[in-house]
Structure formats: C-alpha cells, structure tokens
Protein backbone atom coordinates (compact mmCIF):
# COMPACT_ATOMS: atom_id res chain seq x y z
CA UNK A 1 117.29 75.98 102.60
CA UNK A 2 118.48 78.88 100.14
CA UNK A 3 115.73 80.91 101.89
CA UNK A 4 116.54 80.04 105.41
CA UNK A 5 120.17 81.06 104.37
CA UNK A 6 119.37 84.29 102.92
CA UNK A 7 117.37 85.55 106.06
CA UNK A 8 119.38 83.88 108.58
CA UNK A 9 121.09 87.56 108.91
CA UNK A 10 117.36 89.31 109.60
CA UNK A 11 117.47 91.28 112.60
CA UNK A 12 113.86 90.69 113.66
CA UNK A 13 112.99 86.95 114.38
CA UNK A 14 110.00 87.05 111.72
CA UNK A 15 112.25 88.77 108.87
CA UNK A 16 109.05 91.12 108.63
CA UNK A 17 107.07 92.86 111.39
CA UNK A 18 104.07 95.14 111.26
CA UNK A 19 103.43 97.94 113.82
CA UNK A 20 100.05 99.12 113.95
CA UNK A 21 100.06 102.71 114.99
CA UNK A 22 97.61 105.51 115.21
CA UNK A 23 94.86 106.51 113.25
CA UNK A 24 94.92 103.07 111.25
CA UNK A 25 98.39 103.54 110.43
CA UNK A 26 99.89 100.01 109.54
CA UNK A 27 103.10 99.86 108.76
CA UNK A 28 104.91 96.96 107.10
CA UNK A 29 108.43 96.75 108.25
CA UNK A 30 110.73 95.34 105.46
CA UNK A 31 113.57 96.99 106.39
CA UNK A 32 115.37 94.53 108.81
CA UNK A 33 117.94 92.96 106.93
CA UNK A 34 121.62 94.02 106.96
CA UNK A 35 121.31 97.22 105.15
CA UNK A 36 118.03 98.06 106.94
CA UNK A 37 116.63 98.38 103.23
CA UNK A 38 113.41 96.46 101.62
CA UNK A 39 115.83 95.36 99.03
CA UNK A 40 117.79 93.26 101.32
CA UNK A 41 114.98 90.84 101.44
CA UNK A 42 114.46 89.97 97.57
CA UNK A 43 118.54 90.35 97.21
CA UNK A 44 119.27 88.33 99.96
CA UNK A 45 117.17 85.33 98.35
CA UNK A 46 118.78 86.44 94.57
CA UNK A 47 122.50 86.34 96.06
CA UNK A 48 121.71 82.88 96.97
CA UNK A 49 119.65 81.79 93.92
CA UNK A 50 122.70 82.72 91.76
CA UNK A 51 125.49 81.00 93.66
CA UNK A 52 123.12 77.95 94.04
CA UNK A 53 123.04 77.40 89.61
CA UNK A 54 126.77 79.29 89.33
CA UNK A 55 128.32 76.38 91.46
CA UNK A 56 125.94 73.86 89.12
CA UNK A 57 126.81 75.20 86.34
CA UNK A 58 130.75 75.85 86.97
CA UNK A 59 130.06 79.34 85.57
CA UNK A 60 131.05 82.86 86.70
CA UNK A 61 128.78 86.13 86.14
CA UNK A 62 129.54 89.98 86.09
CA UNK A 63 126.88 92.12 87.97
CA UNK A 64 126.50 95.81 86.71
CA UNK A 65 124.73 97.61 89.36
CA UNK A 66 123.30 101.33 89.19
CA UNK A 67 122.20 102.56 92.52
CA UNK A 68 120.09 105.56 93.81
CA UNK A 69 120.72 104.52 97.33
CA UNK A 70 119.52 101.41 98.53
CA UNK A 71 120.05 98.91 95.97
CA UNK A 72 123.90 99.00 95.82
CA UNK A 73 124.44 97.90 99.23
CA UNK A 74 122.30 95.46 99.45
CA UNK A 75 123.61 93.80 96.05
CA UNK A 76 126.63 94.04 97.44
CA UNK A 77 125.79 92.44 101.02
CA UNK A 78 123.99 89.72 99.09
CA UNK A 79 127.53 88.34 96.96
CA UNK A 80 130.08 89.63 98.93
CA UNK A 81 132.76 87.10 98.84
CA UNK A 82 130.63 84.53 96.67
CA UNK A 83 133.74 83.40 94.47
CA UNK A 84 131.40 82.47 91.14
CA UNK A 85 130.53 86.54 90.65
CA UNK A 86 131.99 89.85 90.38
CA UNK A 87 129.63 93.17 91.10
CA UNK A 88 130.14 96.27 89.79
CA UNK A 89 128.11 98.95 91.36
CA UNK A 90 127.72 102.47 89.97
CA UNK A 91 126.55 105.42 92.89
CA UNK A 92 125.86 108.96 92.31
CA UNK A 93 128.75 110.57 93.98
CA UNK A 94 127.19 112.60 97.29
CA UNK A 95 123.15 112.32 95.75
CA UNK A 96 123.03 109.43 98.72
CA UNK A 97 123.38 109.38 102.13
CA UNK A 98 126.64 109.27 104.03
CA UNK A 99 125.44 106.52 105.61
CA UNK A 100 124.15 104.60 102.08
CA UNK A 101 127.45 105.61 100.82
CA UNK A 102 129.57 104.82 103.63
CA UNK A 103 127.72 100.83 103.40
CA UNK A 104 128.96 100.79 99.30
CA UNK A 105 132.47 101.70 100.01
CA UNK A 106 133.38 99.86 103.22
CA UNK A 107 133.00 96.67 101.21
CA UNK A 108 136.54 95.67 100.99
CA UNK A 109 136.00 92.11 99.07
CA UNK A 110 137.92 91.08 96.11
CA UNK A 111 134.79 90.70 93.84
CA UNK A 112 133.41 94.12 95.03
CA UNK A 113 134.10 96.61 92.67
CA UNK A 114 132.53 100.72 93.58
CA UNK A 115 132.66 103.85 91.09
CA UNK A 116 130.93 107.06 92.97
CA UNK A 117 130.22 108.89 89.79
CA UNK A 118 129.34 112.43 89.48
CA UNK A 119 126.47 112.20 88.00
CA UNK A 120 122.69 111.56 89.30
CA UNK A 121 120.53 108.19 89.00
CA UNK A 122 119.60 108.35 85.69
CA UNK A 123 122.89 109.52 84.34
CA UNK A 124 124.79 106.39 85.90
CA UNK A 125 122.36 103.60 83.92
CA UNK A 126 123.42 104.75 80.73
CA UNK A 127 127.00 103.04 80.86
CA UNK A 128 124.66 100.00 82.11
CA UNK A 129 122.28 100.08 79.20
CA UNK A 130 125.74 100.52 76.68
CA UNK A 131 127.65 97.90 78.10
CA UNK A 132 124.37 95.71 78.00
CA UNK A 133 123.67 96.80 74.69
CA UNK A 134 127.21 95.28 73.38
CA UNK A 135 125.74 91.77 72.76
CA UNK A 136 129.51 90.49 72.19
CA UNK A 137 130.80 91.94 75.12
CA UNK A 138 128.05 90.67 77.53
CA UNK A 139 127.83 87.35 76.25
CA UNK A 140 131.30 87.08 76.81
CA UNK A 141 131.95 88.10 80.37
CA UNK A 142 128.22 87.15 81.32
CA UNK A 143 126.74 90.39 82.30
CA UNK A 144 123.47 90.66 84.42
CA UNK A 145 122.13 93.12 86.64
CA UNK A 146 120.60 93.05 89.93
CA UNK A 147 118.41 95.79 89.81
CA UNK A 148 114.53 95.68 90.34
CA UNK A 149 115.01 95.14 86.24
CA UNK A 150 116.25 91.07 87.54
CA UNK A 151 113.07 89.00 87.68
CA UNK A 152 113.87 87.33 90.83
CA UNK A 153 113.47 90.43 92.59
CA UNK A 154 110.11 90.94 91.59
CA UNK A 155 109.26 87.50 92.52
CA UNK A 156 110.31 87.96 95.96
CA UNK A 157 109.11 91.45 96.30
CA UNK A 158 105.28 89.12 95.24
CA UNK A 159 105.42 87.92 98.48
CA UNK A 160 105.49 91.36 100.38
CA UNK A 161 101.68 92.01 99.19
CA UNK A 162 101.00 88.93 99.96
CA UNK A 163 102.28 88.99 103.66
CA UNK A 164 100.63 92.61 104.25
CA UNK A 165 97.24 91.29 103.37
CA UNK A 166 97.35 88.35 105.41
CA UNK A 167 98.69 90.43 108.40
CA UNK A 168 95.58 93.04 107.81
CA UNK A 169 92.82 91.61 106.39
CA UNK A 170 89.96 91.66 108.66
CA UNK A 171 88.89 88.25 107.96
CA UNK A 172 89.02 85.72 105.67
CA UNK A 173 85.95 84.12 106.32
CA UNK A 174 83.97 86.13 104.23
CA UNK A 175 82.77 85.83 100.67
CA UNK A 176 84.00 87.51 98.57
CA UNK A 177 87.50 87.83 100.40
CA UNK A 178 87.56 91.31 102.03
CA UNK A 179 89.92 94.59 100.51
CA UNK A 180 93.34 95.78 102.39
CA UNK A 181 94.30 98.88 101.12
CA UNK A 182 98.41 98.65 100.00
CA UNK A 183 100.66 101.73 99.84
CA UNK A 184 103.92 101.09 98.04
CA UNK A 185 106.54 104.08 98.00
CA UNK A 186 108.34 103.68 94.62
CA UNK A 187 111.16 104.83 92.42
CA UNK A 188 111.76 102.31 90.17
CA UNK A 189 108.67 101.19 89.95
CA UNK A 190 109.94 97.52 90.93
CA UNK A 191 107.15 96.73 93.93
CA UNK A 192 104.37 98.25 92.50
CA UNK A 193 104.88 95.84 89.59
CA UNK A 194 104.92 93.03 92.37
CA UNK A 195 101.84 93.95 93.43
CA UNK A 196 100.14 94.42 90.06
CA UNK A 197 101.01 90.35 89.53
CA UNK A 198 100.01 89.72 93.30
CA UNK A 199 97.13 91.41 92.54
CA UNK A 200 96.43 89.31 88.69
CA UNK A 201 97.28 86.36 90.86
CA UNK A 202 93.46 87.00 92.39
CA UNK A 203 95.23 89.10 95.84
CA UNK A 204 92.05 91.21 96.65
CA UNK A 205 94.55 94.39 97.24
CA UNK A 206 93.58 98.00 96.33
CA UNK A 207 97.03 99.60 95.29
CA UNK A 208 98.52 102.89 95.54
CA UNK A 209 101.62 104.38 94.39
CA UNK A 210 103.30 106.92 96.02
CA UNK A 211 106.20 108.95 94.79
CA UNK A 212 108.39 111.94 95.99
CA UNK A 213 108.70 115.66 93.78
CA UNK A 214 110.11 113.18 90.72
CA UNK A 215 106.61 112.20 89.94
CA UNK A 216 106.52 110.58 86.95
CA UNK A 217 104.78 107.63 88.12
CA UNK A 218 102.16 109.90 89.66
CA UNK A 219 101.54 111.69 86.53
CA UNK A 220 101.02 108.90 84.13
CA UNK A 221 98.65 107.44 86.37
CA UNK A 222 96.75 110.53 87.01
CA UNK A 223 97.15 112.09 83.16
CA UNK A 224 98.61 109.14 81.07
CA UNK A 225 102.08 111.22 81.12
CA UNK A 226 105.07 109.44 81.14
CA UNK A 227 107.49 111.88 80.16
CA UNK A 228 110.75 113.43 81.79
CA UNK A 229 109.86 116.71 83.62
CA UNK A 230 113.50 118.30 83.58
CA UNK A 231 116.36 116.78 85.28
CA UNK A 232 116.20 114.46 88.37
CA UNK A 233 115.25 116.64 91.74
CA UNK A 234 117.13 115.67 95.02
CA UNK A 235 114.96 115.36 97.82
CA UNK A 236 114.66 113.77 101.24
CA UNK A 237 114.01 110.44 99.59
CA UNK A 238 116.81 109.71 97.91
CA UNK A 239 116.24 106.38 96.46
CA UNK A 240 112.99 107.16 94.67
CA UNK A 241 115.15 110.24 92.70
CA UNK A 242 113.83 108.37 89.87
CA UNK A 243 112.93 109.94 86.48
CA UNK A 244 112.87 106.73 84.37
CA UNK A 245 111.29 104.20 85.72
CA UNK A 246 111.89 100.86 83.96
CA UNK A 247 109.55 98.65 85.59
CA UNK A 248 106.51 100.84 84.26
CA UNK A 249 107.34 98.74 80.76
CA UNK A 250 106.52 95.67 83.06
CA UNK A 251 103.08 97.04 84.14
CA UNK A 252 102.10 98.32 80.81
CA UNK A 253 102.67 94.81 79.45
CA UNK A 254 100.64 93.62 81.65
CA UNK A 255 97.33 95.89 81.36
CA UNK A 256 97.88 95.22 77.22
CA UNK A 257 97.01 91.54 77.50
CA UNK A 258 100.56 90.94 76.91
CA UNK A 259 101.38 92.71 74.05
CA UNK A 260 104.93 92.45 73.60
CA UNK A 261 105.19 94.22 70.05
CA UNK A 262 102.24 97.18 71.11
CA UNK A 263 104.74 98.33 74.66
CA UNK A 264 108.43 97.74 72.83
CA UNK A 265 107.00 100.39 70.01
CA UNK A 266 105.84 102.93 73.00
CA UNK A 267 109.01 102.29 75.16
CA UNK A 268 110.89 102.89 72.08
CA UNK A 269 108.70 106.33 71.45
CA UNK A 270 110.21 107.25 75.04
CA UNK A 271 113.40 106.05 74.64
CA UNK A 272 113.73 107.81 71.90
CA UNK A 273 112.14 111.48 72.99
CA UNK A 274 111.93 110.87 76.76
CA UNK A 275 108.14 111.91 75.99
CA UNK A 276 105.06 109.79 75.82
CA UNK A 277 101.18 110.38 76.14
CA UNK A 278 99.78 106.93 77.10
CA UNK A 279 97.00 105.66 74.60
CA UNK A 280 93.56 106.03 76.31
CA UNK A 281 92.74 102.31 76.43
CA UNK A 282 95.50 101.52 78.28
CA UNK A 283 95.56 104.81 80.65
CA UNK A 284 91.90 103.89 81.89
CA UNK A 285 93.26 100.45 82.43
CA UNK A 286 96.49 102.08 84.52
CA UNK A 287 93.94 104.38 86.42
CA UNK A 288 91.77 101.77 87.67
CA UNK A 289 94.56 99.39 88.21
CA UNK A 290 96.15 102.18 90.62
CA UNK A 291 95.99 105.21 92.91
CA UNK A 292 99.17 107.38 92.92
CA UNK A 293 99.87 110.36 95.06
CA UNK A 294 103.37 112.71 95.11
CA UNK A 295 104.44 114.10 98.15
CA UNK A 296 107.09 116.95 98.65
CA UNK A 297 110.20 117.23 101.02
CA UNK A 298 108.01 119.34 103.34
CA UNK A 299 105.07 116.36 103.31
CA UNK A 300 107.97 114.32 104.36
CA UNK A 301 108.95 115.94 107.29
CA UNK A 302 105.35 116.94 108.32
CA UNK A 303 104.67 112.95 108.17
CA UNK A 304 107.22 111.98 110.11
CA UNK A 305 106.72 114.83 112.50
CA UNK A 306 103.40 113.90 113.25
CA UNK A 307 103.98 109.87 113.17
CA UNK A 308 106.43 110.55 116.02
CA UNK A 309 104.22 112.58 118.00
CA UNK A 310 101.55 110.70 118.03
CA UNK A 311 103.37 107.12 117.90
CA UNK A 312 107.28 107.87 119.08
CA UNK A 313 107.53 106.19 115.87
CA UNK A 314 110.52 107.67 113.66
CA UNK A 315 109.52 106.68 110.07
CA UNK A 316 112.38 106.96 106.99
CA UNK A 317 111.59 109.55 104.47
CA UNK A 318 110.71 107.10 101.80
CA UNK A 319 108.29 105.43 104.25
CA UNK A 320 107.14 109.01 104.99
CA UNK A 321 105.73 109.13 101.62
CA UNK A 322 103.39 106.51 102.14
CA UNK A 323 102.56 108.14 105.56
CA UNK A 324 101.72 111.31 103.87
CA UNK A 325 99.27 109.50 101.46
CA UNK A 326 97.68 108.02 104.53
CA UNK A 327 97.69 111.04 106.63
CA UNK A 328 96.34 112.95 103.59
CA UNK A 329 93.80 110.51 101.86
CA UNK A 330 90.65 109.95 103.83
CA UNK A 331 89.30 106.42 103.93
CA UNK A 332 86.27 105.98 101.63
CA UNK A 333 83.47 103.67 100.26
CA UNK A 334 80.47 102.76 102.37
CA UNK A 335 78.96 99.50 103.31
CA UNK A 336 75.02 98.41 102.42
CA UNK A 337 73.25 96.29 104.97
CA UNK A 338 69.55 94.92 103.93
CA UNK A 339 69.36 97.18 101.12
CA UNK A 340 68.52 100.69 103.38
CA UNK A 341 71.20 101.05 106.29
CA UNK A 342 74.54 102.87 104.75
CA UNK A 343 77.76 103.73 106.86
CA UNK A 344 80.87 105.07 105.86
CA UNK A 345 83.89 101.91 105.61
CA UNK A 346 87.26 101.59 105.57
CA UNK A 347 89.61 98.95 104.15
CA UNK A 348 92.82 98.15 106.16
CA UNK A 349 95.24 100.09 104.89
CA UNK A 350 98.83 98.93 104.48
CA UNK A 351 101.96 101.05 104.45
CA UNK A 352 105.31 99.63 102.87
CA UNK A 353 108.30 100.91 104.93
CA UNK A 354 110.68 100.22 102.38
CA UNK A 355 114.34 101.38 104.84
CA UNK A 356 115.05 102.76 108.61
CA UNK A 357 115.57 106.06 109.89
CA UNK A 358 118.61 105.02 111.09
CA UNK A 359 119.97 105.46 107.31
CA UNK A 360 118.73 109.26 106.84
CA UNK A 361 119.80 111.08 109.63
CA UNK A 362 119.99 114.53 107.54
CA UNK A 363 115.83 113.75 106.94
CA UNK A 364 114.91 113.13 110.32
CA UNK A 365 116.94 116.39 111.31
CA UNK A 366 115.46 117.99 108.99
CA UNK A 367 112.21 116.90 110.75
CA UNK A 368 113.68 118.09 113.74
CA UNK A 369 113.54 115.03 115.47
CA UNK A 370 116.63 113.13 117.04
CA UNK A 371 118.38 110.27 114.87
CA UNK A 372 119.04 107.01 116.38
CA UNK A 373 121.78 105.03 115.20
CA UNK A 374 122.39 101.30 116.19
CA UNK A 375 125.72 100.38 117.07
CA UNK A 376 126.64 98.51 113.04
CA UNK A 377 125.48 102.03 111.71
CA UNK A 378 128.19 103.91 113.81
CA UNK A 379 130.76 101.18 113.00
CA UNK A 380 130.75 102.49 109.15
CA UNK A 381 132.12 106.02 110.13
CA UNK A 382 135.62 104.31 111.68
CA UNK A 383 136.11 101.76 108.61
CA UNK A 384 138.32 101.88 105.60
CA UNK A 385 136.98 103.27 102.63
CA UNK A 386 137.53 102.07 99.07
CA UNK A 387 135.79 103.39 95.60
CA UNK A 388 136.40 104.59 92.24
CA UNK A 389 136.03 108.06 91.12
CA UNK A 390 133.99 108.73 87.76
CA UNK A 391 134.57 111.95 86.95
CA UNK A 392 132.23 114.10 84.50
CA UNK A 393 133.84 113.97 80.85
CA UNK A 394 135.34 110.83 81.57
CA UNK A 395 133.92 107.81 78.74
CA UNK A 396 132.38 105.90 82.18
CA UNK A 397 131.10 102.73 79.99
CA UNK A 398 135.03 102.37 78.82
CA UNK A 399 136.22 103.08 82.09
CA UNK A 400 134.01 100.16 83.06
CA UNK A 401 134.22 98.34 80.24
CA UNK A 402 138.62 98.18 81.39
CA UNK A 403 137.58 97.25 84.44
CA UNK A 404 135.78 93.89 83.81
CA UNK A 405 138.62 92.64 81.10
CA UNK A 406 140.86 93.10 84.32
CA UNK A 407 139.33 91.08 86.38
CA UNK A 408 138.76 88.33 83.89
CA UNK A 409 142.08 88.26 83.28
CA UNK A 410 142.76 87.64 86.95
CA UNK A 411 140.51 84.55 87.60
C-alpha cells in the first residue's frame, strides 16, 4: 500500500520504462516521477516509510538535506505537507539548473524550509556533517538525512538492477544465468552501491561506473586513488559535481568482508587529508568488482548529439554519460561452442537514465538540439519563489542550527 502510494504520482503507467534504441543502446528510464529525477523513485517510497512509523510512533523528525541538484526536490516532493517532519534542504546557489532550482524554491509548505548557499556541493555538507556531529543537538530535535547516505534509499535504488536485468537479459533459461551489462552514472556513489549488494545478492550483472570531469570514482577504480583533485568542476552534469563521495565507504565495506574497524581507519585517513591510496588487496577487489569510465562536457554533448540523430532520442546530460561509455566502449568477450568454433559476444548492456532533458535545457542547447519542456516544467517559471540566502562568511551550521530551534518552538 505505502508503495502503491508513493508511485501513484508516476507519469508512465509502469513507474519505469526501457527504450531500446540504436546500436544496443538500452536505456532504463527512471526518471518519471514528479521531479523527472531517479531519486523520486527511492524518495517517494522513503517519504512514505517515514510518515508510516512517525504517525506509530507519535514522533516528529528534522531532515537536513544537501543537494547537488536532484536530490533536494525530490526530498522535498516526497514530505511536503507530511505534518510529523520538517526538511531542511541546503542548494548551491546558481551551481544547479534554473529549472532544479526553480522545483526547490516553489515549495511553499510550512515544513519546507530552502537556503541557496553560495557555495558548491561539497561546501554545503559540512554544516550537515557539524550539526550531525552535535550528538546533543540531534538527539534532541531528531535529525536524519535523506540523502543517498539514508539506507532506505539504497534499498529501493536494489531494485533498479534488478528490474534492468530482468527487462534485458536474453534468457533465463540458461545455466548459468546469462550477463547484462549495467551502466550507472554516479555522483554520490549511492546506485552503484545498490548494485554492488544486487550484485552480492547473486544478480549476474557486470557493473560500470561512469562519472563526469569530477572523477574521483573513476580514478580509484582505475588507480586505487581516492583523493580530492582540486576544487569541485561545474559541468553539464550537475548533480554528479561530486568530489566526496560518501557511499564509496559503503562499497569498501563491503569488498573487506565487512570490516568495520579496517574502512572507519581509511575514511578517517581521508577525512582527515582528503588523500588516500587504496591498499592493494582491496583495489584488485574494487577493480574486478567494477568498470568506471569519465566523460567530459564535450562527450556529453557529442552523446547526446548522436543519440538524437540516430534515435530522435534527447538524453539528459547525466544519462549522456552513460551513453558516452556505451558509444565509446566496444562490446567484448567471445563465446566457445564444442571446444573449436569462437565468435565475438556481447552482453545486453543497460544504461541508467537517472533525470529528463526536460530539466537541462542549457545542456541540450549546448548540444545544439531543441529543449522540450512539458507543460508542469513551464508552470515553475510563473510561481512564487521562496528561499534563504547563505551568504559566504556567514557561520551556515548556526544559521541552521537557529532555524530548527524556531520551528520546534512553533509545533
């Protein structure tokens, strides 16, 4: 029932649809919820989950958001007016979209609560992590977060592998089960992780992780280097502008057999010099766990030129990213039969489209193709606007911190 309640606001009558394109292109639509994001899907089920125990429980939280685009919208869409929760959501002041923006701040609900900061991604999760960090103060006004950090997202996001392979497998008639082929465009790191448990859960999925020009993921699955290569880049894909990617933590635990104490002393290493060479053990173990590929602002455009052309397809620019990688990658591998006969085979290959063009409208410009906006996109440019400023200098986490004792006064 909570399910069926979360996606009763889906646009598309199966929630998500694959289009199978050109040149083996698959591409997994997740993007059909309110905000035309992935994230709608996992938050949708989340907003639910917690007003489901809140009303139990007779208890009220207080959700810190910090968004890079996406995520901040659909938190918001997913508790909006829910009276057991306020959210507080953090956005770096003109580093999104108008459109991503414009979705935040035309939210005009008593328990929504916006701060456009000027500041980039990373910048805006550090009043997050202090306010966090103040055991007292979060126990006290129940603080949680609904970033790809919140289990439950992960959980849901589980299911997205899950649904890809089924859609593309082949067959599954065979023994062993055949290989699909999943490309995940990630910032956070949040649905690779997803598919690294689908995958432990015995999922016969190949994975690959694809990033834009902030490419740490890429480089500590390629070298083992998961450090901070100067200061956040804006690009295209705004909502992988990621340079610290929490949910690695998550995958590292898992290739170490669980070793809690072994990842909290290398997290700590980075925490503490924003530098760390993976040990080799558990790089090898990354390596053949995933495939990784970065792709720049002009292999953006160049994907989602040639997707159109040969699909009048219009792709996002995160979703381009994973285009690139297939556009780029040649299929591989070769099948055996009786021991003599060889010929070259392909898995299915799988490409997350994690948002809609309709939300980057500057990217598909830039791609010289012509936006198209559906008719609750254009709304957003006529509404009422509401947010509050965060200016640089300002002490954001006490700013914040105000903020919350106000409205706990008030309930």
């Amino acid at each position: 029932e909570l399910i069926d309640k979360a996606f009763s606001r889906f646009r598309h009558k199966d929630v998500v649809h694959l289009s199978r394109l050109k040149d083996g292109l698959n591409v997994l639509e997740l993007w059909h919820g309110v905000t035309h994001a992935f994230k709608d899907l996992s938050l949708s089920c989340t907003g639910q989950f917690l007003q489901y125990f809140l009303e139990k429980k007779q208890k009220h939280v207080t959700i810190l958001v910090g968004t890079s685009g996406d995520t901040g919208s659909s938190a918001i869409e997913s508790v909006r007016g829910l009276k057991n929760m306020d959210i507080f959501v953090l956005l770096p002041k003109g580093l999104c979209t108008q459109i991503q923006e414009l979705q935040m701040t035309t939210v005009i609900e008593d328990n929504v609560h916006v701060f456009a900061a000027q500041g980039n991604s990373d910048e805006i999760d550090e009043p997050i992590k202090e306010l966090f960090a103040d055991v007292d103060f979060a126990r006290k006004y129940n603080l949680m977060s609904l970033n790809s950090v919140n289990w439950s997202r992960i959980m849901v996001q589980i299911a997205h592998h899950f649904y890809a392979y089924f859609q593309c497998a082949p067959s599954l008639e065979t023994t062993p089960l055949p290989e699909v082929e999943i490309v995940v465009p990630t910032g956070g790191g949040g649905n690779i992780t997803a598919g690294c448990i689908a995958q432990k859960m015995g999922l016969p999925i190949r994975l690959v992780a694809v990033v834009n020009s902030n490419d740490i993921i890429h480089r500590t699955v390629q070298r083992g280097d998961f450090s901070l290569s100067g200061g956040v880049k804006a690009t295209l894909a705004p909502a992988m502008d990621i340079q610290e990617p929490y949910n690695v933590e998550r995958i590292l635990w898992l290739l170490s057999g669980s070793d809690s104490s072994r990842v909290k002393k290398l997290m700590e290493q980075f925490s503490a010099s924003k530098s760390l060479q993976l040990p080799e053990d558990l790089h090898r173990k990354l390596y053949e766990t995933l495939r990784s590929c970065s792709a720049s602002d002009e292999d953006i455009t160049l994907a989602m030129q040639r997707c159109w052309e040969e699909n009048h397809y219009l792709l996002c620019p995160h979703s381009a990213v994973a285009a690139h990688y297939h556009y780029s990658q040649p299929h591989g591998g070769f099948v055996h039969i009786k021991g003599f006969l060889s010929f070259p085979f392909s898995p299915p290959r799988c490409c997350l489209a994690s948002a809609s063009a309709a939300k980057f409208q500057d990217a598909v410009l830039r791609a010289g193709l012509v936006p198209q906006l559906p008719p609750e996109i254009s709304a957003l440019m006529k509404m009422e606007t509401r947010s509050t400023p965060l200016e640089k200098g300002q002490n954001w986490t006490q700013v914040i911190r105000e903020w919350i004792e106000a409205m706990a006064q008030q309930q």
